[in-house]
N, C-alpha and C. Protein backbone atom coordinates (compact mmCIF):
# COMPACT_ATOMS: atom_id res chain seq x y z
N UNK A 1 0.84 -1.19 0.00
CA UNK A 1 0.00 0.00 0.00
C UNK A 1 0.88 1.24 0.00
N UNK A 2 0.98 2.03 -1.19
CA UNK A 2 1.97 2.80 -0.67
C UNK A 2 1.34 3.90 -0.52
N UNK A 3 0.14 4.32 0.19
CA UNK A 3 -0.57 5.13 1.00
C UNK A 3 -0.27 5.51 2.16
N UNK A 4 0.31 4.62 2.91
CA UNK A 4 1.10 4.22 4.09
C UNK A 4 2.49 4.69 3.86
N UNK A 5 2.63 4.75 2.74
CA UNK A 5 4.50 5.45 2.99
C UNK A 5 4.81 6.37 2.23
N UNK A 6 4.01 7.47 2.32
CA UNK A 6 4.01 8.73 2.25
C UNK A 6 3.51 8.93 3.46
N UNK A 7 4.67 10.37 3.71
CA UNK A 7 4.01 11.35 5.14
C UNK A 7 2.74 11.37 4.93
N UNK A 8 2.22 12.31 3.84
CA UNK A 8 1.05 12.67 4.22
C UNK A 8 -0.56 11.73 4.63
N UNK A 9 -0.06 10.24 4.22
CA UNK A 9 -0.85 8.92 4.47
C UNK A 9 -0.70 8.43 5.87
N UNK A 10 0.16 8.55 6.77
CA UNK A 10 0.80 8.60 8.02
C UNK A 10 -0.06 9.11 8.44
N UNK A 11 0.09 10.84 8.39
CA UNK A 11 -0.42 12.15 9.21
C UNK A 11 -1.86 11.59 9.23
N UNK A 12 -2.53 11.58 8.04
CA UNK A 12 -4.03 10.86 8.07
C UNK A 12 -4.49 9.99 8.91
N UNK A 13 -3.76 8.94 8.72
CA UNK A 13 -4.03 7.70 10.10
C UNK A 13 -4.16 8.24 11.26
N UNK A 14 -3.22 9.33 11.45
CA UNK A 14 -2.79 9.88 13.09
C UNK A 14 -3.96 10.72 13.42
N UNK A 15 -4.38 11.48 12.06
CA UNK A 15 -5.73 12.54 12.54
C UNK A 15 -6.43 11.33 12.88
N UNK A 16 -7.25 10.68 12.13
CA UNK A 16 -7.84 9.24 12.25
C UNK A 16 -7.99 8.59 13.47
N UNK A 17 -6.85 8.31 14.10
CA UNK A 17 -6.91 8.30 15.84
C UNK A 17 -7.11 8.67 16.62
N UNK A 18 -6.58 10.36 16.69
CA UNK A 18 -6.76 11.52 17.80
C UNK A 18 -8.51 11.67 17.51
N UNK A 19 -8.77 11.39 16.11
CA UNK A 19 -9.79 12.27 16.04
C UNK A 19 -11.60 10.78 16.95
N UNK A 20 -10.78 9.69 16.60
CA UNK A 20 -11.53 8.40 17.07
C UNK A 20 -11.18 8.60 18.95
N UNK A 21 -9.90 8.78 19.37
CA UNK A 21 -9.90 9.11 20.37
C UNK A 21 -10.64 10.04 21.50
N UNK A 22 -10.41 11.61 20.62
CA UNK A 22 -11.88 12.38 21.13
C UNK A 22 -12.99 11.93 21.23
N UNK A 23 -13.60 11.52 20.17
CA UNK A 23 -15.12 11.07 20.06
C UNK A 23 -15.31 10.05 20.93
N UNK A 24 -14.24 8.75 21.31
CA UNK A 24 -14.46 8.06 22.36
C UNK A 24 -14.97 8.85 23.96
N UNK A 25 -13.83 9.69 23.99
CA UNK A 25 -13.83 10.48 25.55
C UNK A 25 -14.85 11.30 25.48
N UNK A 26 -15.59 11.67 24.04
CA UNK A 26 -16.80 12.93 24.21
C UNK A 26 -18.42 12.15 23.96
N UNK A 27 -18.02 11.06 23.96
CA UNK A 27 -19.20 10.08 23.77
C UNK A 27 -20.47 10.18 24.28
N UNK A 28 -20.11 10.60 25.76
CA UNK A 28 -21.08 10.64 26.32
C UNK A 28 -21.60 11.61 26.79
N UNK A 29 -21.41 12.80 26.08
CA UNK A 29 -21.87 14.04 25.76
C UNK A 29 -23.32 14.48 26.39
N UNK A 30 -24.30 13.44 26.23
CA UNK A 30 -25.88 13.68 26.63
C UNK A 30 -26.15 12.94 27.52
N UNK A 31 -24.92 12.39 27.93
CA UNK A 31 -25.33 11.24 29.41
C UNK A 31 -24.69 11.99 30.92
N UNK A 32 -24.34 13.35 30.71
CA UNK A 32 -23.47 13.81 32.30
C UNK A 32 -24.62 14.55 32.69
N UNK A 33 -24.09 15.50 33.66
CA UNK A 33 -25.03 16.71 34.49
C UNK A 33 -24.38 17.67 34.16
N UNK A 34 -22.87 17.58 34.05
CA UNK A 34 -21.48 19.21 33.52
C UNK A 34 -21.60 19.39 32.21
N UNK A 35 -21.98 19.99 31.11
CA UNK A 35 -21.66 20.47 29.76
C UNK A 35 -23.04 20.27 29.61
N UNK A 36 -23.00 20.05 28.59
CA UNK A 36 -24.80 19.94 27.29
C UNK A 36 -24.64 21.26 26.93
N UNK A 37 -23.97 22.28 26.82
CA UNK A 37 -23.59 23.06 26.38
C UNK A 37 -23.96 23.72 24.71
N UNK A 38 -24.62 24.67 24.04
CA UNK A 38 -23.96 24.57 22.47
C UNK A 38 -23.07 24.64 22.03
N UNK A 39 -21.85 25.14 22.87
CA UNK A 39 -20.54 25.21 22.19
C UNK A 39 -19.85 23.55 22.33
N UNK A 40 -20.37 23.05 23.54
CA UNK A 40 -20.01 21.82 23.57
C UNK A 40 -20.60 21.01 22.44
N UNK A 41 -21.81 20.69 22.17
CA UNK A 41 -22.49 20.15 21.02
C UNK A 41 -21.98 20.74 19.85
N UNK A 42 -21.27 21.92 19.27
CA UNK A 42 -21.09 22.28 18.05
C UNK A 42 -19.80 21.61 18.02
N UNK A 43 -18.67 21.50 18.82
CA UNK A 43 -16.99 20.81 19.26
C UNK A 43 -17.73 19.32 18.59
N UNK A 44 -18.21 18.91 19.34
CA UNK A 44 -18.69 17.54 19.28
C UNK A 44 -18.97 17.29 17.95
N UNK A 45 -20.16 18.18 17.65
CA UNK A 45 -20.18 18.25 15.73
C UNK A 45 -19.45 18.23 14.97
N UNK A 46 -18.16 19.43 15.19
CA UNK A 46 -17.13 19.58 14.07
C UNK A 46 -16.20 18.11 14.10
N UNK A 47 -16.01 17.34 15.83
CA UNK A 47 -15.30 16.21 15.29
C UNK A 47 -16.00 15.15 14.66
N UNK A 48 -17.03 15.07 15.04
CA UNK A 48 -18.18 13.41 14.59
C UNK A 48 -17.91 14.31 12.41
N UNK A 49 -17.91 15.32 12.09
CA UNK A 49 -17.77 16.08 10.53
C UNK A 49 -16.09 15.70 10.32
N UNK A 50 -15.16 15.88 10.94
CA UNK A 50 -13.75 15.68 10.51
C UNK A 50 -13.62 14.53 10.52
N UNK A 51 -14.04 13.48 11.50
CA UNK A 51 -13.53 12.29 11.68
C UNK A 51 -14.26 11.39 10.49
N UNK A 52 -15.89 11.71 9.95
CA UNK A 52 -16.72 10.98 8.97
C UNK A 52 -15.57 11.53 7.54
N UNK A 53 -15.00 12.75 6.93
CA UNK A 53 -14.73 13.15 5.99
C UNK A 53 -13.56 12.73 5.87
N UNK A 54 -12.69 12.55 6.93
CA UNK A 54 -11.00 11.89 7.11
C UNK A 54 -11.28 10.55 6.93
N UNK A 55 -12.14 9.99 7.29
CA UNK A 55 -12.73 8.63 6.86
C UNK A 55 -12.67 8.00 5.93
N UNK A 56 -13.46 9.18 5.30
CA UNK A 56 -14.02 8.95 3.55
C UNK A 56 -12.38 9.53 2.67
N UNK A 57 -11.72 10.27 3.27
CA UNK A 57 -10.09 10.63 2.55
C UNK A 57 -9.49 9.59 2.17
N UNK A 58 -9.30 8.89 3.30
CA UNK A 58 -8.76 7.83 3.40
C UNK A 58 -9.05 6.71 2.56
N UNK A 59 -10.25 6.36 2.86
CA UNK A 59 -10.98 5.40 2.04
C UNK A 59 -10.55 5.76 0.19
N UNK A 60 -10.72 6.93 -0.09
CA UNK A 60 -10.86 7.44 -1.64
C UNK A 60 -8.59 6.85 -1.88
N UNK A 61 -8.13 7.42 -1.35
CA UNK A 61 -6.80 7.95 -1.11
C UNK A 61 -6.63 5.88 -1.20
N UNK A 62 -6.40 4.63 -0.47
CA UNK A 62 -6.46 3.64 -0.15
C UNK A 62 -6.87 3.16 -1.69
N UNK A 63 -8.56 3.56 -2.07
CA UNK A 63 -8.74 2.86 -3.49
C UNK A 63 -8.47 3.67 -4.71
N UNK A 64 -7.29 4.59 -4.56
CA UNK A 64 -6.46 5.37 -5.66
C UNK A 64 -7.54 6.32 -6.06
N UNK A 65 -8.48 6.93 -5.69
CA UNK A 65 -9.49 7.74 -6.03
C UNK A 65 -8.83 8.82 -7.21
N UNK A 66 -7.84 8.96 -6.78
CA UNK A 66 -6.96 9.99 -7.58
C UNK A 66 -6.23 9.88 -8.72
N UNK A 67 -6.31 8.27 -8.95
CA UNK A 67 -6.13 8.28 -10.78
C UNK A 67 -7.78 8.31 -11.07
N UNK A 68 -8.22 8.67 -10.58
CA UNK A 68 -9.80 8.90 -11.53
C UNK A 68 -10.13 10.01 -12.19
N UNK A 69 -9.89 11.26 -10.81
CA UNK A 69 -10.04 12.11 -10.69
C UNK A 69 -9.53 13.23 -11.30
N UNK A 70 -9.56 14.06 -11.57
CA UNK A 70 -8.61 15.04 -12.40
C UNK A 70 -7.88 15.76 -11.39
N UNK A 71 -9.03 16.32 -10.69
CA UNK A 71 -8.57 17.48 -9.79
C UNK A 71 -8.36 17.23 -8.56
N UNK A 72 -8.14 15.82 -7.88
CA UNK A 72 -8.31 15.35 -6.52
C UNK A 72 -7.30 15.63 -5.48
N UNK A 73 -6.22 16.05 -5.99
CA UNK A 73 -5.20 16.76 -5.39
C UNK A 73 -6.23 17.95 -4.43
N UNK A 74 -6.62 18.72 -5.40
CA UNK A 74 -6.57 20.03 -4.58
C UNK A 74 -7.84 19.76 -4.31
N UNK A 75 -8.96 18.95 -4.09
CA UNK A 75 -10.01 18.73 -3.40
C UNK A 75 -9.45 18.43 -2.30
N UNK A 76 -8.87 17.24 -1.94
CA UNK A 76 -7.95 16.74 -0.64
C UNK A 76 -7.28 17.30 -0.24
N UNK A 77 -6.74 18.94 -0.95
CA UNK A 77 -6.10 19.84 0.43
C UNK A 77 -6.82 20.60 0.64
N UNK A 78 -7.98 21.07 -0.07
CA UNK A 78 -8.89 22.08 0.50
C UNK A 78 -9.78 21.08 1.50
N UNK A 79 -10.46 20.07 1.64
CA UNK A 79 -10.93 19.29 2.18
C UNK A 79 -10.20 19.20 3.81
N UNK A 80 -9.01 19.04 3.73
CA UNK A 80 -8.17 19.10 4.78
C UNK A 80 -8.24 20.39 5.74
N UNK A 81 -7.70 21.67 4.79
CA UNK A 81 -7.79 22.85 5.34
C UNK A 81 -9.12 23.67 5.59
N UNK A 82 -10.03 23.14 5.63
CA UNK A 82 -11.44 23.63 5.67
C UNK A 82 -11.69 22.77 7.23
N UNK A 83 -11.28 21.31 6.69
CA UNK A 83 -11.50 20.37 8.52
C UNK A 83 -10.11 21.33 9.83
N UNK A 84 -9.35 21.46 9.31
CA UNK A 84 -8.57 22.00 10.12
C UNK A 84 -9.08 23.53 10.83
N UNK A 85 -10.02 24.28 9.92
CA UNK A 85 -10.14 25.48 10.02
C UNK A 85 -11.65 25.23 10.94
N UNK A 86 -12.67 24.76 10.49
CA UNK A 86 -13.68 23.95 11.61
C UNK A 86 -13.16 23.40 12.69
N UNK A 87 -12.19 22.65 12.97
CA UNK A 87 -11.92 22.48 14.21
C UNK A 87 -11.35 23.31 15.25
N UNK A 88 -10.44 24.38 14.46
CA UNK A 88 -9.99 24.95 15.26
C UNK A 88 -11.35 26.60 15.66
N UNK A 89 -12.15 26.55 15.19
CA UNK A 89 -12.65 27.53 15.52
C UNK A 89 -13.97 26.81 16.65
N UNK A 90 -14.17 25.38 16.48
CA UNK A 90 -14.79 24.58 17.57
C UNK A 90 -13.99 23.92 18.67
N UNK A 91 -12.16 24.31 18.12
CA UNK A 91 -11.54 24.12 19.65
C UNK A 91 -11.30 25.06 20.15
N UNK A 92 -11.25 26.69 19.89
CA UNK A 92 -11.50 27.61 20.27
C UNK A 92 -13.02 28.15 21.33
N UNK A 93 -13.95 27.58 20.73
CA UNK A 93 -15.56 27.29 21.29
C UNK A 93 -15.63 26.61 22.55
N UNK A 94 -15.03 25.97 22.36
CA UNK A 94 -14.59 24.20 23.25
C UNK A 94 -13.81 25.08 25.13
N UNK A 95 -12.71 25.53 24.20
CA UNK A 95 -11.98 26.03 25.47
C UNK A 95 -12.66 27.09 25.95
N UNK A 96 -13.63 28.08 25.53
CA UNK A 96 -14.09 29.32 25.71
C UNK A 96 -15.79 28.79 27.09
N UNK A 97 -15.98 27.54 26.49
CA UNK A 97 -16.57 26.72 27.57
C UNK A 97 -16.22 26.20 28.71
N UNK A 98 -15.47 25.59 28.39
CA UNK A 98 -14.75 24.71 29.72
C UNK A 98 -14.06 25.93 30.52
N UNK A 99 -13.53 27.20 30.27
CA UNK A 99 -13.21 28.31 31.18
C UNK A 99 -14.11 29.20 31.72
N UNK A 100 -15.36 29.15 30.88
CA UNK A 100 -16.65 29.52 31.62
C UNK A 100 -17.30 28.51 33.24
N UNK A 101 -17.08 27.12 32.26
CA UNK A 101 -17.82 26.49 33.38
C UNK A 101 -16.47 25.96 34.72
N UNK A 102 -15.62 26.33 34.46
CA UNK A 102 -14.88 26.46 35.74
C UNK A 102 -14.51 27.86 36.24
N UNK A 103 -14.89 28.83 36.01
CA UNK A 103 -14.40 30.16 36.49
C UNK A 103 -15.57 30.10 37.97
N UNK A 104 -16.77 29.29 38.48
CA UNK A 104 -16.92 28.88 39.52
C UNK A 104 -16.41 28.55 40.40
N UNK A 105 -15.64 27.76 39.87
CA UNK A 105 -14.96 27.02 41.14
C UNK A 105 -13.92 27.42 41.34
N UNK A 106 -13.11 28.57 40.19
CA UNK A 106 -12.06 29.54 40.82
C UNK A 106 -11.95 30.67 41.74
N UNK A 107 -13.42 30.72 41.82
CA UNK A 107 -13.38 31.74 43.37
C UNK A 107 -13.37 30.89 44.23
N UNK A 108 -13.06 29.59 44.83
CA UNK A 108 -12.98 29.54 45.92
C UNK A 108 -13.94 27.54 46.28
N UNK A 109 -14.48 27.79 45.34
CA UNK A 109 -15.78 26.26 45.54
C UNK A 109 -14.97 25.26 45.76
N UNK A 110 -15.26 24.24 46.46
CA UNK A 110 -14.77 22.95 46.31
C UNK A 110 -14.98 22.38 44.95
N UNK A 111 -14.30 21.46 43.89
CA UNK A 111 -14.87 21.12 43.01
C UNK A 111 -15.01 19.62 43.53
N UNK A 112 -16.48 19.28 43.01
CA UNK A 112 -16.82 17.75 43.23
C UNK A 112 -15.83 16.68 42.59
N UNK A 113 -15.62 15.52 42.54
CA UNK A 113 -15.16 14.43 42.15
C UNK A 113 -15.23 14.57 40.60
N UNK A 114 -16.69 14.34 40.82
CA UNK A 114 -17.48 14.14 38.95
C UNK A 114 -16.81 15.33 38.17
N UNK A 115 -17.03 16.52 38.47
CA UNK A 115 -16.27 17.83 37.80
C UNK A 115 -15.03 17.27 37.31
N UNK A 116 -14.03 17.22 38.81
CA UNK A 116 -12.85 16.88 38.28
C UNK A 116 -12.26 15.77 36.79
N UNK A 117 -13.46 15.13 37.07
CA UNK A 117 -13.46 13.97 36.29
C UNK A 117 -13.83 14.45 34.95
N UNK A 118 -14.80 14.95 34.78
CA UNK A 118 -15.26 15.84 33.65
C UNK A 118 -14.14 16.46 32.69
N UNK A 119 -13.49 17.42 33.70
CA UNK A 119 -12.44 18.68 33.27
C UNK A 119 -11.30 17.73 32.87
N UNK A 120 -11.14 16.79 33.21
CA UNK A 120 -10.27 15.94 33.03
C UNK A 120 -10.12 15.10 31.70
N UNK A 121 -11.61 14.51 31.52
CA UNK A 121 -11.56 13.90 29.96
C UNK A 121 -11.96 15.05 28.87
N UNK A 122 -12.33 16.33 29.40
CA UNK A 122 -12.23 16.98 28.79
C UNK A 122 -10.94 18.02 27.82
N UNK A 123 -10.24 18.25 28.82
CA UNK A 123 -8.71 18.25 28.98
C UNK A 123 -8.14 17.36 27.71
N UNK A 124 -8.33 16.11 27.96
CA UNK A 124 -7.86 14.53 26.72
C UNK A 124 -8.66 15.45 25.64
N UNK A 125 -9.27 15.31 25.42
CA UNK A 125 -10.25 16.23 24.18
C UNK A 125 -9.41 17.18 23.50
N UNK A 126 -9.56 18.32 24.49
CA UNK A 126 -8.83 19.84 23.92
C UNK A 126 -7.42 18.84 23.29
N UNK A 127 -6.53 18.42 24.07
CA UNK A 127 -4.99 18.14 23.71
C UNK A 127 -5.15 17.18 22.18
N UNK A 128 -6.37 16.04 22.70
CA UNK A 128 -6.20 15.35 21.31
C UNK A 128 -6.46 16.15 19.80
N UNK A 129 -7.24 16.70 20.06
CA UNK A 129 -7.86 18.34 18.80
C UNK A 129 -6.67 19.14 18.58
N UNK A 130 -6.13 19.45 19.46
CA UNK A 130 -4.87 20.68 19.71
C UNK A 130 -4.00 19.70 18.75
N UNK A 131 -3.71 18.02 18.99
CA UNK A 131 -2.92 17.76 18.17
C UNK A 131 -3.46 17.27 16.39
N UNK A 132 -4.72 17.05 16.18
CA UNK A 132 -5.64 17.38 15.17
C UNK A 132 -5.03 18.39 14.02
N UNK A 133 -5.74 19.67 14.82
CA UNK A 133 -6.11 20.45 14.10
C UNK A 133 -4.61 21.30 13.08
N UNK A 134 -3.63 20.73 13.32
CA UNK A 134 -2.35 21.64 12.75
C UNK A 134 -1.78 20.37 11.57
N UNK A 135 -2.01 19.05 11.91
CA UNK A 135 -1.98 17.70 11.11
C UNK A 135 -2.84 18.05 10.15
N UNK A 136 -4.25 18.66 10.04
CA UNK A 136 -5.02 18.90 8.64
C UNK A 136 -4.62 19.96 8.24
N UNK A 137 -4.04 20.76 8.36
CA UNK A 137 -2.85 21.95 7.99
C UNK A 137 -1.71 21.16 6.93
N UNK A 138 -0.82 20.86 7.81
CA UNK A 138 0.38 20.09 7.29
C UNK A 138 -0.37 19.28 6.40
N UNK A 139 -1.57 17.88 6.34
CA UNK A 139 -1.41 17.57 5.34
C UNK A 139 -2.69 17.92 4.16
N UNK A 140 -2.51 19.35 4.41
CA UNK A 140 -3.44 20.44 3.14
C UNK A 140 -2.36 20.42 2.23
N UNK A 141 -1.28 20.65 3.22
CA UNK A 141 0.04 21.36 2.52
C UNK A 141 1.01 20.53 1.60
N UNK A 142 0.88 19.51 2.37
CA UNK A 142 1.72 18.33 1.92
C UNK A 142 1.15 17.43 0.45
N UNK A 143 0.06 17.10 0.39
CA UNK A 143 -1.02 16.94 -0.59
C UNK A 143 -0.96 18.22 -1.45
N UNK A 144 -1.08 19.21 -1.29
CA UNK A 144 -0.84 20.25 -2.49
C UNK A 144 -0.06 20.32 -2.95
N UNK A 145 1.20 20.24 -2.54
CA UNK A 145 2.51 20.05 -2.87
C UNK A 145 3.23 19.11 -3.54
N UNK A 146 2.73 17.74 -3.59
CA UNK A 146 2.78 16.80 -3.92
C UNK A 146 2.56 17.00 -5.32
């Protein structure tokens, strides 16, 4: 497969993970008492949208989609840099939440268990996105370039 040995087939897999990783830890989104949030639900959106379209990259990219295609190059870096640019303005959303809903407990509150626990897989989230969102950058770039 030599999809796999090119960088930019690598980087893919890796979004592919971080991005399966989030969605694992944000799963349960409508099952807590902390978030239900819209900025939380729109985060949640933009990854369940990057992770279905990196999916389908992959998939096209794997069955050579691109000797078909004429122009598939620069569909697959705009495709990229459009997911990169959605995420980062829903990991921007994301963090602008989670510092709302703890600026409570920075005056002074005890924070409960569950919170901690919360802020915590939430935390895994932001970092796995944080490492996301600059990988559909690089491989906009890398794919165009190509």
């Amino acid at each position: 497969m030599e999809f796999i040995s090119t960088l930019a087939g690598k980087l893919k897999i890796v979004t592919l993970v971080c991005g399966l990783c989030a969605l694992g830890i944000m799963g349960n989104i409508f099952d807590r008492y902390y978030g239900r949030s819209d900025k939380e639900k729109t985060f949640f959106a933009f990854i369940i949208i990057a992770f279905i379209v990196s999916l389908l990259l992959v998939g096209a990219s794997i069955l050579k989609l691109s000797n078909r295609v004429s122009q598939w190059k620069t569909i697959d870096a705009a495709l990229h840099a459009v997911l990169g640019a959605l995420l980062a303005i829903g990991w921007i959303l994301y963090v602008i939440f989670v510092s709302d809903l703890d600026a409570y407990y920075r005056k002074g509150w005890p924070r409960p268990a569950p919170y901690r626990s919360f802020l915590a897989k939430e935390s895994f989230v932001l970092i796995f996105e944080a490492i996301n969102i600059p990988l559909y950058f690089i491989i906009a770039f890398l794919v165009y370039k190509k």
